[in-house]
PDB file of N, CA and C in Angstrom:
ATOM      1  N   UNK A   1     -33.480  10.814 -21.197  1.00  0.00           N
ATOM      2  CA  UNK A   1     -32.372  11.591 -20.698  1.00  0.00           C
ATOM      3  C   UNK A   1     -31.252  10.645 -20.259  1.00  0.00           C
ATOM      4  N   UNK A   2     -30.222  11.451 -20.936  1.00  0.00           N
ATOM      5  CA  UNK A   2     -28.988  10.111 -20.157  1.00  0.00           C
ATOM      6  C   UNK A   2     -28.020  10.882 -19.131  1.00  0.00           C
ATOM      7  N   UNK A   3     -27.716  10.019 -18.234  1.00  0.00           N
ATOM      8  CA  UNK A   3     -26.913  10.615 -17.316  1.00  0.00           C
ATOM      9  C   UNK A   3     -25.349  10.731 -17.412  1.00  0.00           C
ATOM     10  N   UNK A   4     -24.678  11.368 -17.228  1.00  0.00           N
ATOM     11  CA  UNK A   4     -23.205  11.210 -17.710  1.00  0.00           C
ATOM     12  C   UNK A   4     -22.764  10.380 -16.014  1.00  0.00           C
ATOM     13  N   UNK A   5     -21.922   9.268 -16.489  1.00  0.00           N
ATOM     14  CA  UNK A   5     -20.623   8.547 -15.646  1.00  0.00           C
ATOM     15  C   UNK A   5     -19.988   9.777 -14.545  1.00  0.00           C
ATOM     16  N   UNK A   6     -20.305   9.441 -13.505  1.00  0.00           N
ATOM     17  CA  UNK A   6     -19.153  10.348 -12.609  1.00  0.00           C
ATOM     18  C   UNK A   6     -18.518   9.382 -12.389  1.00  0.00           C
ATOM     19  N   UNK A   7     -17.093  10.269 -11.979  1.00  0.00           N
ATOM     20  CA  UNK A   7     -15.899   9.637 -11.673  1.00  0.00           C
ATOM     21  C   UNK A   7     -15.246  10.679 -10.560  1.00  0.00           C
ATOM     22  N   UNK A   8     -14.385   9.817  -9.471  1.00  0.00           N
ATOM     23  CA  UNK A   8     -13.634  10.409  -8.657  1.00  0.00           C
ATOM     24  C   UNK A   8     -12.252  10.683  -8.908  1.00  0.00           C
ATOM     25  N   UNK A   9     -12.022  11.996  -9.121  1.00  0.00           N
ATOM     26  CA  UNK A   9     -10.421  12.713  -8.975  1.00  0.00           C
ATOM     27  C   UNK A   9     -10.157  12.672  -7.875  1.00  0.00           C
ATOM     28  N   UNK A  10      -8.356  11.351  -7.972  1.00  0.00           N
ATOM     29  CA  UNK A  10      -7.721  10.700  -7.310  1.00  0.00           C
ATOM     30  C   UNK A  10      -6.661  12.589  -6.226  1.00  0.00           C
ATOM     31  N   UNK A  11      -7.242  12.873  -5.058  1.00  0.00           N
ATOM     32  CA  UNK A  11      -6.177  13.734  -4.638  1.00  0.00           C
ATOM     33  C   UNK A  11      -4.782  13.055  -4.319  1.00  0.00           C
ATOM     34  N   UNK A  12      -3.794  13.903  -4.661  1.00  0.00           N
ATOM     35  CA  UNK A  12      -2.623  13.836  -4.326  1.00  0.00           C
ATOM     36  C   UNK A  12      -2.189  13.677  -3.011  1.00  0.00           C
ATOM     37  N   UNK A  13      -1.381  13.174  -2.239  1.00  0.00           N
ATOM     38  CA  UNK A  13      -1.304  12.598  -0.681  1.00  0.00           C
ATOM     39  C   UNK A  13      -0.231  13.261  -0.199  1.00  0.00           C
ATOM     40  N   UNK A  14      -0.873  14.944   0.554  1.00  0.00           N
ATOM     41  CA  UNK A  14       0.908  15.513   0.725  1.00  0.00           C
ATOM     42  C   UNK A  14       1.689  14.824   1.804  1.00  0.00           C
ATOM     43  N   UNK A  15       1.437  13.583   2.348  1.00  0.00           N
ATOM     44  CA  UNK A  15       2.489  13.040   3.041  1.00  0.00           C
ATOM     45  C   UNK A  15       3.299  12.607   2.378  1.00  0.00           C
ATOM     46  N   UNK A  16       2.970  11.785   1.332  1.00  0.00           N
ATOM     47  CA  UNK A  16       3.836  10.950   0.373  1.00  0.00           C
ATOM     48  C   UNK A  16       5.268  11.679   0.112  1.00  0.00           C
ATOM     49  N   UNK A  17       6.344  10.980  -0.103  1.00  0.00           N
ATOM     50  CA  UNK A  17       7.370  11.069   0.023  1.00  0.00           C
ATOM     51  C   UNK A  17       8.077  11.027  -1.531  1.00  0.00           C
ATOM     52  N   UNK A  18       8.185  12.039  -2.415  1.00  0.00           N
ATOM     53  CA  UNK A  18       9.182  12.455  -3.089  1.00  0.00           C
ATOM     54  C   UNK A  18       9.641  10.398  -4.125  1.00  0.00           C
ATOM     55  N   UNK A  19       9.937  10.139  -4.570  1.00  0.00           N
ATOM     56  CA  UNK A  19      10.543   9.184  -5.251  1.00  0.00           C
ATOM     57  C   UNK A  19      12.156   9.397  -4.989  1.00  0.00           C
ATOM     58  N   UNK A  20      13.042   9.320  -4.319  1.00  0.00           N
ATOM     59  CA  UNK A  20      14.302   9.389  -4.575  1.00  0.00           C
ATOM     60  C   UNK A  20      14.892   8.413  -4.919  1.00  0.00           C
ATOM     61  N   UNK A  21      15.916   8.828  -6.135  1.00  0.00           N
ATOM     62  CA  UNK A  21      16.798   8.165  -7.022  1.00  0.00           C
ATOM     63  C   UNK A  21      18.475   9.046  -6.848  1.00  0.00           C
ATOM     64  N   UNK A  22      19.538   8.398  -7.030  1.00  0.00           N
ATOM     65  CA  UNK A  22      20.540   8.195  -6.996  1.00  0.00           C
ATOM     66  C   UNK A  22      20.795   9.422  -7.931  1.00  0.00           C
ATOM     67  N   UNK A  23      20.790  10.619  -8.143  1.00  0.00           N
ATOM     68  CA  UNK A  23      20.574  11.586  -9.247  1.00  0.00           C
ATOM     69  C   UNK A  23      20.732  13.115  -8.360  1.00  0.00           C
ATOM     70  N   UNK A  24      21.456  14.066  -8.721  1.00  0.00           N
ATOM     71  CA  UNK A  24      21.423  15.239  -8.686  1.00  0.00           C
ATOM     72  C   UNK A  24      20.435  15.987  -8.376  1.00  0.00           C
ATOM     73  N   UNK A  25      19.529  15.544  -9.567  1.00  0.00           N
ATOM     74  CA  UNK A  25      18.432  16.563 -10.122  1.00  0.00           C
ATOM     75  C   UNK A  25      17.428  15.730  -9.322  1.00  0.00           C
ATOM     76  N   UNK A  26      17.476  14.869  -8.634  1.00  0.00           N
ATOM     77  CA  UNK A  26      16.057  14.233  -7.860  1.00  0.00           C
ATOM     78  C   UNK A  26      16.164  14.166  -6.520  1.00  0.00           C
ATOM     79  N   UNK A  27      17.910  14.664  -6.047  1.00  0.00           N
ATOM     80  CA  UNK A  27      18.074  14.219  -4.380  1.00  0.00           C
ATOM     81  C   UNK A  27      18.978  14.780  -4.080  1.00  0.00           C
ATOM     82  N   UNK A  28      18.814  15.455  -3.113  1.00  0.00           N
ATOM     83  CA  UNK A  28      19.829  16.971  -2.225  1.00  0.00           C
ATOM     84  C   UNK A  28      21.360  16.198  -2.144  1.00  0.00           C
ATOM     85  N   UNK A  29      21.300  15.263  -1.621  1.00  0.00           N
ATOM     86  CA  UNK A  29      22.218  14.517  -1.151  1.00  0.00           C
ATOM     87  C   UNK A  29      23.017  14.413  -2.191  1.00  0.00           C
ATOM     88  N   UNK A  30      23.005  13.501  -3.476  1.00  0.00           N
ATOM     89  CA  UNK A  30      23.483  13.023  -4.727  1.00  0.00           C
ATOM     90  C   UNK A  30      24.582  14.016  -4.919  1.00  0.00           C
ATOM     91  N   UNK A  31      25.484  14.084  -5.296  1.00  0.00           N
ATOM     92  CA  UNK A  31      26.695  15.247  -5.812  1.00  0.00           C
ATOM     93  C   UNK A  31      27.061  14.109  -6.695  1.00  0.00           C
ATOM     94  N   UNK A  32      27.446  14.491  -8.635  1.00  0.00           N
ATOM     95  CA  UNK A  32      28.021  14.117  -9.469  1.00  0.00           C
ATOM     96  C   UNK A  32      29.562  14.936  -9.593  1.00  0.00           C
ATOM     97  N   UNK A  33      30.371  13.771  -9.224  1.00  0.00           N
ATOM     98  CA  UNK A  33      31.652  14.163  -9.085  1.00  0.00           C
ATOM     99  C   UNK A  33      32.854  13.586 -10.335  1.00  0.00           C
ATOM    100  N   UNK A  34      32.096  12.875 -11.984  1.00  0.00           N
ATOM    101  CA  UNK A  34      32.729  13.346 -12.555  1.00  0.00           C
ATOM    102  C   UNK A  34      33.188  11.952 -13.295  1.00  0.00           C
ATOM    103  N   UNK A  35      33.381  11.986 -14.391  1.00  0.00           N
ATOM    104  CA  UNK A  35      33.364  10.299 -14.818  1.00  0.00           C
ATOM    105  C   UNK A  35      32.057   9.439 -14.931  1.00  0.00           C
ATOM    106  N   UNK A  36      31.433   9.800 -14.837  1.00  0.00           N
ATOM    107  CA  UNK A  36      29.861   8.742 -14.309  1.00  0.00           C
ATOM    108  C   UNK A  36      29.688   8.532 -13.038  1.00  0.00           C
ATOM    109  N   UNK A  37      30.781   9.042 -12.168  1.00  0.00           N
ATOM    110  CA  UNK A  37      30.712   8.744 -10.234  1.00  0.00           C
ATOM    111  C   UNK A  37      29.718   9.785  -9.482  1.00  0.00           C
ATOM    112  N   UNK A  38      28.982   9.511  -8.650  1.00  0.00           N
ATOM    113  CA  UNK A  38      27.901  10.121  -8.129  1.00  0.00           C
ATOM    114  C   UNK A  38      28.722   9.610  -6.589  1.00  0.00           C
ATOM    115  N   UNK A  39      28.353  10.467  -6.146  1.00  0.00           N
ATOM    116  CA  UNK A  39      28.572  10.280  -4.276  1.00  0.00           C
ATOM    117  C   UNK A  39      26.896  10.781  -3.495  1.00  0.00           C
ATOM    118  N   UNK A  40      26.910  10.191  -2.241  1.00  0.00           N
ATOM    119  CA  UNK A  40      25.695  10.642  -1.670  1.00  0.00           C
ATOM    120  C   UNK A  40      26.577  10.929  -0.074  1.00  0.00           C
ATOM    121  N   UNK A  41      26.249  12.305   0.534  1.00  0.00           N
ATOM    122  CA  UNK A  41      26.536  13.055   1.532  1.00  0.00           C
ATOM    123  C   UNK A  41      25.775  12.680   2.218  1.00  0.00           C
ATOM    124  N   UNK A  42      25.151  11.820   2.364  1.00  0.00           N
ATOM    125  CA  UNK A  42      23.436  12.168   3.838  1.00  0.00           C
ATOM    126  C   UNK A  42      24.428  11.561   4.819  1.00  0.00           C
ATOM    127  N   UNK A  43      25.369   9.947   4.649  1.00  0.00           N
ATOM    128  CA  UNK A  43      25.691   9.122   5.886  1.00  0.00           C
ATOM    129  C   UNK A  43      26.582  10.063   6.774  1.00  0.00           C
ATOM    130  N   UNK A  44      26.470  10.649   7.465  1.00  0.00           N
ATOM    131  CA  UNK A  44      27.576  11.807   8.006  1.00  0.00           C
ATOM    132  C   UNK A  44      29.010  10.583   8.630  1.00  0.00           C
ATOM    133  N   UNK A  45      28.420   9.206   9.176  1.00  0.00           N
ATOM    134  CA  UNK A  45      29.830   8.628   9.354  1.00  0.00           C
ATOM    135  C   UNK A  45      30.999   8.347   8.631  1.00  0.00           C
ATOM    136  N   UNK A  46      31.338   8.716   7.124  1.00  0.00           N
ATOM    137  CA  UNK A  46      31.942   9.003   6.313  1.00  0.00           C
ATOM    138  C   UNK A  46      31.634  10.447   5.487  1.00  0.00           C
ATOM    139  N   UNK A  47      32.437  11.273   6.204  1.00  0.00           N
ATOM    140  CA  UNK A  47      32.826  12.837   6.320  1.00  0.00           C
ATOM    141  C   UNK A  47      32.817  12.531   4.509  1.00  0.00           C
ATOM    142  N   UNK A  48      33.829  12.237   3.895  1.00  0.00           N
ATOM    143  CA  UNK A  48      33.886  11.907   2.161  1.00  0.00           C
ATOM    144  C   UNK A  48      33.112  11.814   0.946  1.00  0.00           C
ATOM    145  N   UNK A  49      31.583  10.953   1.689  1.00  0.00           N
ATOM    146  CA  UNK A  49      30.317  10.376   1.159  1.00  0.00           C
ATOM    147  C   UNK A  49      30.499   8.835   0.542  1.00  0.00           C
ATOM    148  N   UNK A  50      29.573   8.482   0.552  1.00  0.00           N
ATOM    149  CA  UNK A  50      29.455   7.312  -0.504  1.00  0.00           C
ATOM    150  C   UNK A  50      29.733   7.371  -1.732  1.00  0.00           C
ATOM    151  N   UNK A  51      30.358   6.307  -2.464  1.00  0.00           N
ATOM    152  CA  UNK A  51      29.973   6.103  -3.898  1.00  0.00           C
ATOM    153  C   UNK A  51      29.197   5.690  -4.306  1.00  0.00           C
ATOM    154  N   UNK A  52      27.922   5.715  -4.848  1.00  0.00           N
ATOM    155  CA  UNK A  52      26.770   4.921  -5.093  1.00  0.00           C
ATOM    156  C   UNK A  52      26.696   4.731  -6.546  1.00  0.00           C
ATOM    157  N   UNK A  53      27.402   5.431  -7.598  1.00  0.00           N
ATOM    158  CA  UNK A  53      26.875   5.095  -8.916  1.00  0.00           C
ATOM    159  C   UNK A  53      28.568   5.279  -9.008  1.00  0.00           C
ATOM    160  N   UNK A  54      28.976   3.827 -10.206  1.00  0.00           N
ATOM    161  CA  UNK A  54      30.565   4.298 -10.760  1.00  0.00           C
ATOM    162  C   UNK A  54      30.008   4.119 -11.703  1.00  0.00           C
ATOM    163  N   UNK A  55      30.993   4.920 -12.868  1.00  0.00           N
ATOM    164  CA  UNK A  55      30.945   4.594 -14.618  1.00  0.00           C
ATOM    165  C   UNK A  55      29.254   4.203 -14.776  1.00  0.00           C
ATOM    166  N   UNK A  56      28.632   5.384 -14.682  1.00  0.00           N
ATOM    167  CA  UNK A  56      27.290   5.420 -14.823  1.00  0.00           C
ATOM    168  C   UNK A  56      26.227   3.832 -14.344  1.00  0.00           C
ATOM    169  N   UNK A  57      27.202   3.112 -13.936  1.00  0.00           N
ATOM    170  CA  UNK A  57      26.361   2.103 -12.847  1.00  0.00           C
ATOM    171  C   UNK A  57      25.929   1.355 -11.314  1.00  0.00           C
ATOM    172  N   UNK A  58      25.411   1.631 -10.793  1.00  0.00           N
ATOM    173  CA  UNK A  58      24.800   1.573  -9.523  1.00  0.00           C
ATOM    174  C   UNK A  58      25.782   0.557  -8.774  1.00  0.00           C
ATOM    175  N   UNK A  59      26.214   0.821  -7.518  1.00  0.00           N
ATOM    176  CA  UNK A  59      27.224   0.169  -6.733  1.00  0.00           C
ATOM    177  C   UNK A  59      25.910  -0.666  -5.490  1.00  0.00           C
ATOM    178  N   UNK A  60      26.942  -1.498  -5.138  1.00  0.00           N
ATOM    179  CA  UNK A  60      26.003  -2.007  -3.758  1.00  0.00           C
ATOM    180  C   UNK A  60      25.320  -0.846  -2.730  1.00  0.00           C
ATOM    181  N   UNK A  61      25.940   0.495  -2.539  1.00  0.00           N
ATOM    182  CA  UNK A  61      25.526   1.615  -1.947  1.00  0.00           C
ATOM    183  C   UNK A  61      24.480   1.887  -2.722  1.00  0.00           C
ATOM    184  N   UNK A  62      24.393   2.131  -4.134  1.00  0.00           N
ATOM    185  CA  UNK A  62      22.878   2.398  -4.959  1.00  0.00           C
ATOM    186  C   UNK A  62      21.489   2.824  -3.924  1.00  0.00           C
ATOM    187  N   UNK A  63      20.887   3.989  -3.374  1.00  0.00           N
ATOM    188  CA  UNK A  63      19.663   4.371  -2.831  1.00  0.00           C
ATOM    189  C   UNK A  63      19.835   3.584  -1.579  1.00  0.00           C
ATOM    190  N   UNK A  64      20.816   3.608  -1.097  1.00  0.00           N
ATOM    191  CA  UNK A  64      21.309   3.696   0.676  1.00  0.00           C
ATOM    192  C   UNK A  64      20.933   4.705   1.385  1.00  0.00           C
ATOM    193  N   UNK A  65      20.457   5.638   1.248  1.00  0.00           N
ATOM    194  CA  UNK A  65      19.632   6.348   1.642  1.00  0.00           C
ATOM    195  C   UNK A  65      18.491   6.251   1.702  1.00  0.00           C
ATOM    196  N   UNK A  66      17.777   5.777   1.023  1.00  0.00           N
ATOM    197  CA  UNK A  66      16.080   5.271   0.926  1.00  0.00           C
ATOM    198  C   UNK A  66      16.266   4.195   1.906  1.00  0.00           C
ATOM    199  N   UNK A  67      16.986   3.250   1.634  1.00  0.00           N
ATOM    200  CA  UNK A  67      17.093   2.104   2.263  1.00  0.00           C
ATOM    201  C   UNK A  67      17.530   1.776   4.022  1.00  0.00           C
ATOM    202  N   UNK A  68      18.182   2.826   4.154  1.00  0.00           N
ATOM    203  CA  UNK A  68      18.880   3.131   5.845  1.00  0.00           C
ATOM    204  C   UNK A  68      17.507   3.395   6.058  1.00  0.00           C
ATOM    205  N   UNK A  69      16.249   4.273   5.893  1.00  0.00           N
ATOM    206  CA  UNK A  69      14.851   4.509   6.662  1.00  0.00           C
ATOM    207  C   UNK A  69      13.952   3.602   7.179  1.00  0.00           C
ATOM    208  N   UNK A  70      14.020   2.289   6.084  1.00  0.00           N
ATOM    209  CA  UNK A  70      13.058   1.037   6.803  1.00  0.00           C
ATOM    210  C   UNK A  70      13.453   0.453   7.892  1.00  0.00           C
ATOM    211  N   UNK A  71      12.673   0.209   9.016  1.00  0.00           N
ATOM    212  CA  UNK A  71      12.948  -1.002  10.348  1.00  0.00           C
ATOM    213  C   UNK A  71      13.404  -1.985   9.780  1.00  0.00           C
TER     214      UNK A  71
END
């Protein structure tokens, strides 16, 4: 008689935190305003938002939002 291999199904970790990217469709914040320019609303000290993506490429702001959370 042979025994079949068990294996453990990895559960999902509902703390875990979402992946956010610089994108519309992945982050509340993100607003595409047109040209390839993306703005992010979260920093409330600029009422305006950030620019984080120009001409479809990532600015020094790029996931300033992810990044403002670490100590």
């Amino acid at each position: 008689m042979v025994k079949a291999k068990v294996t453990k199904k990895r559960r999902k970790n509902p703390h875990r935190e979402k992946p956010r990217m610089c994108d519309p469709g992945m982050c509340d914040h993100c607003q595409y305003i047109g040209e390839g320019d993306f703005i992010c609303d979260q920093d409330l000290s600029d009422p305006e938002g950030v620019l984080v993506v120009s001409d479809w490429e990532p600015t020094e702001n790029y996931l300033k939002c992810k990044k403002g959370r670490r100590p």
